[in-house]
Protein backbone atom coordinates (compact mmCIF):
# COMPACT_ATOMS: atom_id res chain seq x y z
CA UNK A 1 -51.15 139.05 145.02
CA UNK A 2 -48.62 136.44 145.07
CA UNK A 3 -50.35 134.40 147.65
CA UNK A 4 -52.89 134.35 145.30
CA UNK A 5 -50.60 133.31 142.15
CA UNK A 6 -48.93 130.68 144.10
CA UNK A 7 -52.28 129.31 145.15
CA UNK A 8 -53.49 129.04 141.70
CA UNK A 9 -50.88 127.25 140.24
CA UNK A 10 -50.70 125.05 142.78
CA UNK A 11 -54.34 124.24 142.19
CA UNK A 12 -53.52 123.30 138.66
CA UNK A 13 -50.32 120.86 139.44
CA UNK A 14 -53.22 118.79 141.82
CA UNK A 15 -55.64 118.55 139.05
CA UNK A 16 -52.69 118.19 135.97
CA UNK A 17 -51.78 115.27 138.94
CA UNK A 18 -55.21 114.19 138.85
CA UNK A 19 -55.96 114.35 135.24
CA UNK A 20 -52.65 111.80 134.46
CA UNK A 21 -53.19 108.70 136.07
CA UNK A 22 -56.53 108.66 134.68
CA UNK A 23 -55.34 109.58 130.91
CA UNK A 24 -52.90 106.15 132.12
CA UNK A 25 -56.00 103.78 133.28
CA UNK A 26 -57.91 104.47 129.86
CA UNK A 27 -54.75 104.34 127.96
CA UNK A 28 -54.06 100.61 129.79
CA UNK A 29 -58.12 99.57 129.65
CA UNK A 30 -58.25 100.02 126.13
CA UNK A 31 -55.18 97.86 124.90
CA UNK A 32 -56.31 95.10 127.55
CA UNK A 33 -60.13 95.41 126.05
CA UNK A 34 -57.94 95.30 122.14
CA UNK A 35 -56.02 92.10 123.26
CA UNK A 36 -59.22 90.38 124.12
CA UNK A 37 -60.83 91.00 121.27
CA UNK A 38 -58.13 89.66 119.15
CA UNK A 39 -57.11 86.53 121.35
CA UNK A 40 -60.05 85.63 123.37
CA UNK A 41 -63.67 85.08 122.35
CA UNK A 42 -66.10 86.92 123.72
CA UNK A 43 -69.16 86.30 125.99
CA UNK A 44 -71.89 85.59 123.26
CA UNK A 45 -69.27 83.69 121.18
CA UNK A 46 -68.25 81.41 124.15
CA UNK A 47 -72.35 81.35 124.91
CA UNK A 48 -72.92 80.13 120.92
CA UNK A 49 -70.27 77.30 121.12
CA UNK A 50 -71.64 75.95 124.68
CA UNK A 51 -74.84 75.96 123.14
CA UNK A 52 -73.93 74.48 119.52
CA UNK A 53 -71.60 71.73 121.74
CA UNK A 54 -74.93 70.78 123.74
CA UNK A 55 -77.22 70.69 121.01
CA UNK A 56 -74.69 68.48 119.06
CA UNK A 57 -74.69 66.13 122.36
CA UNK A 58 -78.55 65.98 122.18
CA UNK A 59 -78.59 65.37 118.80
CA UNK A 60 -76.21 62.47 119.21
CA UNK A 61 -77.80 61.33 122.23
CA UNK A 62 -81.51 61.18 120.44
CA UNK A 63 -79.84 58.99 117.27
CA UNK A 64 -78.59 56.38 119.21
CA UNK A 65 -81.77 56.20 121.32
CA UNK A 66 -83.67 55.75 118.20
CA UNK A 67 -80.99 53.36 117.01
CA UNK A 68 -81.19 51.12 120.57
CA UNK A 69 -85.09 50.80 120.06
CA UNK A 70 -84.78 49.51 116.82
CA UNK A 71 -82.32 47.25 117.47
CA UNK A 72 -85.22 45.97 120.19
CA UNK A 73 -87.70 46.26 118.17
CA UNK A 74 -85.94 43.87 115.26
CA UNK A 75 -84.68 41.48 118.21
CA UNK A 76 -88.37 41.66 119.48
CA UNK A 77 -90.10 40.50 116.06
CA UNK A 78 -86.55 37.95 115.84
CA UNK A 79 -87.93 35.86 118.77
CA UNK A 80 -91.11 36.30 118.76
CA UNK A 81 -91.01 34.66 115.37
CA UNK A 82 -88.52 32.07 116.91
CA UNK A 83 -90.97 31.45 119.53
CA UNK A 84 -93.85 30.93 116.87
CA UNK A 85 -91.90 28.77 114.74
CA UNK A 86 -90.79 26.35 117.78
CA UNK A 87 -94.72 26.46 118.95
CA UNK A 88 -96.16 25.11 115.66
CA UNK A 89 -92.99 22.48 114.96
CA UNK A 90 -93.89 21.32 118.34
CA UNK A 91 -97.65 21.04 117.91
CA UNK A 92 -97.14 19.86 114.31
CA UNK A 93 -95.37 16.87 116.11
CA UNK A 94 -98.14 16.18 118.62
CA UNK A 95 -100.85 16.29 115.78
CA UNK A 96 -98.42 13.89 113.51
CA UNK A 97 -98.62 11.31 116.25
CA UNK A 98 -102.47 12.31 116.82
CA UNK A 99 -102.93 11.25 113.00
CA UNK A 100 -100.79 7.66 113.79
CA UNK A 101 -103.92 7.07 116.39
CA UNK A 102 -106.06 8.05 114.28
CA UNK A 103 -104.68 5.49 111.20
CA UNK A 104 -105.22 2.30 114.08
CA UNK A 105 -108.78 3.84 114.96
CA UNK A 106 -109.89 3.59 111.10
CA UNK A 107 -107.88 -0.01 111.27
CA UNK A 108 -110.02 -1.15 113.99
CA UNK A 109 -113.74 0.22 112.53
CA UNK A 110 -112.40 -1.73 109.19
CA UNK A 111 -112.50 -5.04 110.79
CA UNK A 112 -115.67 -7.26 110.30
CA UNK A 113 -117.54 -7.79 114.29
CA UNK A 114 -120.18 -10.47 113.86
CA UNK A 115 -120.35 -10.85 117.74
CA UNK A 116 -122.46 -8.60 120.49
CA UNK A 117 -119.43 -7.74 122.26
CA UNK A 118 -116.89 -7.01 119.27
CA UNK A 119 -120.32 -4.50 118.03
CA UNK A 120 -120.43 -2.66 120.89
CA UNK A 121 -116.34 -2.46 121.41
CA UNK A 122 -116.95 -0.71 117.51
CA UNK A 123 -119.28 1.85 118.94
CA UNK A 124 -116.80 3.13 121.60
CA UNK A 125 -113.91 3.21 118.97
CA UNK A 126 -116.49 5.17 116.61
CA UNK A 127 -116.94 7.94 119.53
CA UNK A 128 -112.83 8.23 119.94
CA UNK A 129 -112.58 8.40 116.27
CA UNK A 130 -115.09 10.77 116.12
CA UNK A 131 -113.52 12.71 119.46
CA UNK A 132 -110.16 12.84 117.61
CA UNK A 133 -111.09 13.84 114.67
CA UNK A 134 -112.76 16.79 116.04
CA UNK A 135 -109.94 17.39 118.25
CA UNK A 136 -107.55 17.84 114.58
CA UNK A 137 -110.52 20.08 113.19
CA UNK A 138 -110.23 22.85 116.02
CA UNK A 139 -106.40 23.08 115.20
CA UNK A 140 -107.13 23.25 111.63
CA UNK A 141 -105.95 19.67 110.30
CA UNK A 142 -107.49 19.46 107.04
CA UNK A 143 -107.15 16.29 104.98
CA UNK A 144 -105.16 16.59 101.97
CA UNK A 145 -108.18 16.24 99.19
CA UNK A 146 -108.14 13.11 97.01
CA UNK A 147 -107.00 14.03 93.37
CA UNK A 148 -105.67 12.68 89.99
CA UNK A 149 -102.81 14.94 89.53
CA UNK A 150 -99.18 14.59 91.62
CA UNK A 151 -98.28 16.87 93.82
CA UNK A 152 -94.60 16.20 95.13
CA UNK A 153 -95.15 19.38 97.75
CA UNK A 154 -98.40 16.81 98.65
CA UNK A 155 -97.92 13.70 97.61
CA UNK A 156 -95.66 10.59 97.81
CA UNK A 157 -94.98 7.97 94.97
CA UNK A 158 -95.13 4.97 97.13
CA UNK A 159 -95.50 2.76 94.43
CA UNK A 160 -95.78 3.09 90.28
CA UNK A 161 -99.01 0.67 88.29
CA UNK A 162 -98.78 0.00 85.11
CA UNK A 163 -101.50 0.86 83.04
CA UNK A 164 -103.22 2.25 79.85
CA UNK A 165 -106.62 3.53 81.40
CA UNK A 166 -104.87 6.57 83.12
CA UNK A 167 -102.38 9.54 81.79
CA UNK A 168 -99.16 8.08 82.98
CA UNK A 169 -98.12 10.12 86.04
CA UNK A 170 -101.54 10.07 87.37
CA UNK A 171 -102.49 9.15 90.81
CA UNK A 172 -104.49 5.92 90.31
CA UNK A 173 -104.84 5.13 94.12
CA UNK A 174 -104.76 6.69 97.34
CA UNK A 175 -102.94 4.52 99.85
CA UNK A 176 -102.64 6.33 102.82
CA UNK A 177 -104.32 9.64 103.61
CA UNK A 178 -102.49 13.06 103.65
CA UNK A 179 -102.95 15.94 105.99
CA UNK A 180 -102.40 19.61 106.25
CA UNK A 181 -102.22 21.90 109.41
CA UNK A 182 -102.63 25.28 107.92
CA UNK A 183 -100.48 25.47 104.93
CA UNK A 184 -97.70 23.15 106.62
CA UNK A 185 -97.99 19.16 105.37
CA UNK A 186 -98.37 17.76 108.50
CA UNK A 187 -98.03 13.96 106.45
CA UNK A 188 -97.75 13.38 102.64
CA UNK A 189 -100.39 11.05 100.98
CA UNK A 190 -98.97 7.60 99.82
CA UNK A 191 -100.58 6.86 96.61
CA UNK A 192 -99.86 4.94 93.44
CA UNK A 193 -98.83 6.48 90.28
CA UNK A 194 -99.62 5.22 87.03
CA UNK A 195 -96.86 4.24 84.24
CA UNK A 196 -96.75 3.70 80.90
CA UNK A 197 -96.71 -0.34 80.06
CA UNK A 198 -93.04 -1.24 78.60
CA UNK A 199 -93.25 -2.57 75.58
CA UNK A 200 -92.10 -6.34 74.71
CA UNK A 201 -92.08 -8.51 71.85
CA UNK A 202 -91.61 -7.86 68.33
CA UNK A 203 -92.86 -3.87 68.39
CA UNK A 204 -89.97 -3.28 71.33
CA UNK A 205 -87.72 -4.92 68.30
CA UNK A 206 -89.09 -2.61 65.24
CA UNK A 207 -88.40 0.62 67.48
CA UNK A 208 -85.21 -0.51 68.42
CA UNK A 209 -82.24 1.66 66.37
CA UNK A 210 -80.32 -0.80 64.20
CA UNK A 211 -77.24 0.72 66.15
CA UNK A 212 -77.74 -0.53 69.57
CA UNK A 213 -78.11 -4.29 67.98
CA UNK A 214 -75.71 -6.97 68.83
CA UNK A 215 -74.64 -10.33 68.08
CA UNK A 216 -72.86 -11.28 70.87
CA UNK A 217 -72.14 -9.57 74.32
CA UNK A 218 -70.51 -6.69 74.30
CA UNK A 219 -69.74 -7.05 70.02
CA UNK A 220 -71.73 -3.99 68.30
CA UNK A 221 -72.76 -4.78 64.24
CA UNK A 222 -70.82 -2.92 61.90
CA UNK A 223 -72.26 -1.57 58.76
């Protein structure tokens, strides 16, 4: 019987032994598992900011690709305008000297041949004229039409008539031809403007103010 006692009891020291270290462990897991909690963030939370941190670098990423290829898209149109611009000064040059020839072809058919030879030298400058002139008509080289009003964005005063049979600041003559290439003046028309006649003798004396009348030079009337 006390065999028996003694066995039982120490049966319950080895599982009281037992029992402890294990009360310890859960005691020790649980304050670890409470400090984490408070200090540390946790799997999902670290998970969210990774993801929230990469999205924001996509995001910034995609804005300044969209930003780059406008920035090449506005430096595109830039030159290609550039480009343009210098293309059409250049031609505009070449047809301005095209229109020079052109002047000295017109000279030439002006002058009188009486002889066989000067006649048919006239036919071949006829055919360049005609060659040319075609030539400015593909690229759109209109002449500048013939009209009685002044233009200053067509036309240039080369010289002032005066007269009473048109409105004074009328074109009364067309000197030398203007031309257009598109809606660029390629050469402004010389022409002759009219003016109103000054007017002498005794009615330039009745509409002068008493005023400006002297006797002498420089010596004004006094009333």
């Amino acid at each position: 019987m006390a065999f028996g006692w003694k066995r039982r009891m120490d049966t319950k020291d080895e599982a009281e032994t037992v029992e402890t270290p294990s009360s310890a462990d859960e005691t020790t897991g649980g304050a670890e598992g409470a400090d984490q909690r408070e200090g540390e963030p946790t799997p999902l939370e670290a998970l969210a900011a990774a993801v929230a941190r990469l999205e924001s670098e996509r995001d910034e990423a995609l804005a300044n690709g969209q930003r780059a290829m406008a920035d090449y898209q506005n430096l595109r149109r830039r030159t290609q305008a550039d480009i343009d611009a210098a293309a059409k000064r250049a031609r505009g040059e070449v047809l301005s000297e095209a229109l020079t020839v052109l002047d000295y072809l017109d000279m030439a058919l002006a002058t009188e041949c009486t002889s066989e030879e000067g006649k048919n030298l006239q036919v071949g400058v006829a055919m360049t004229r005609g060659q040319l002139a075609a030539m400015l008509d593909r690229f759109r080289v209109k002449e500048i039409p013939a009209t009685r009003v002044f233009d200053a964005a067509k036309h240039q005063a080369f010289a002032t008539v005066e007269t009473t049979e048109h409105e004074p600041g009328s074109i009364v003559e067309t000197f030398r031809k203007g031309w257009m290439y598109g809606d660029q003046v390629l050469r402004h028309a010389q022409v002759r403007v009219a003016a109103a006649p000054k007017v002498t003798g005794p009615a330039a004396d009745a509409s002068t103010p008493l005023d400006d009348v002297t006797e002498g030079p420089g010596e004004r009337v006094s009333d």
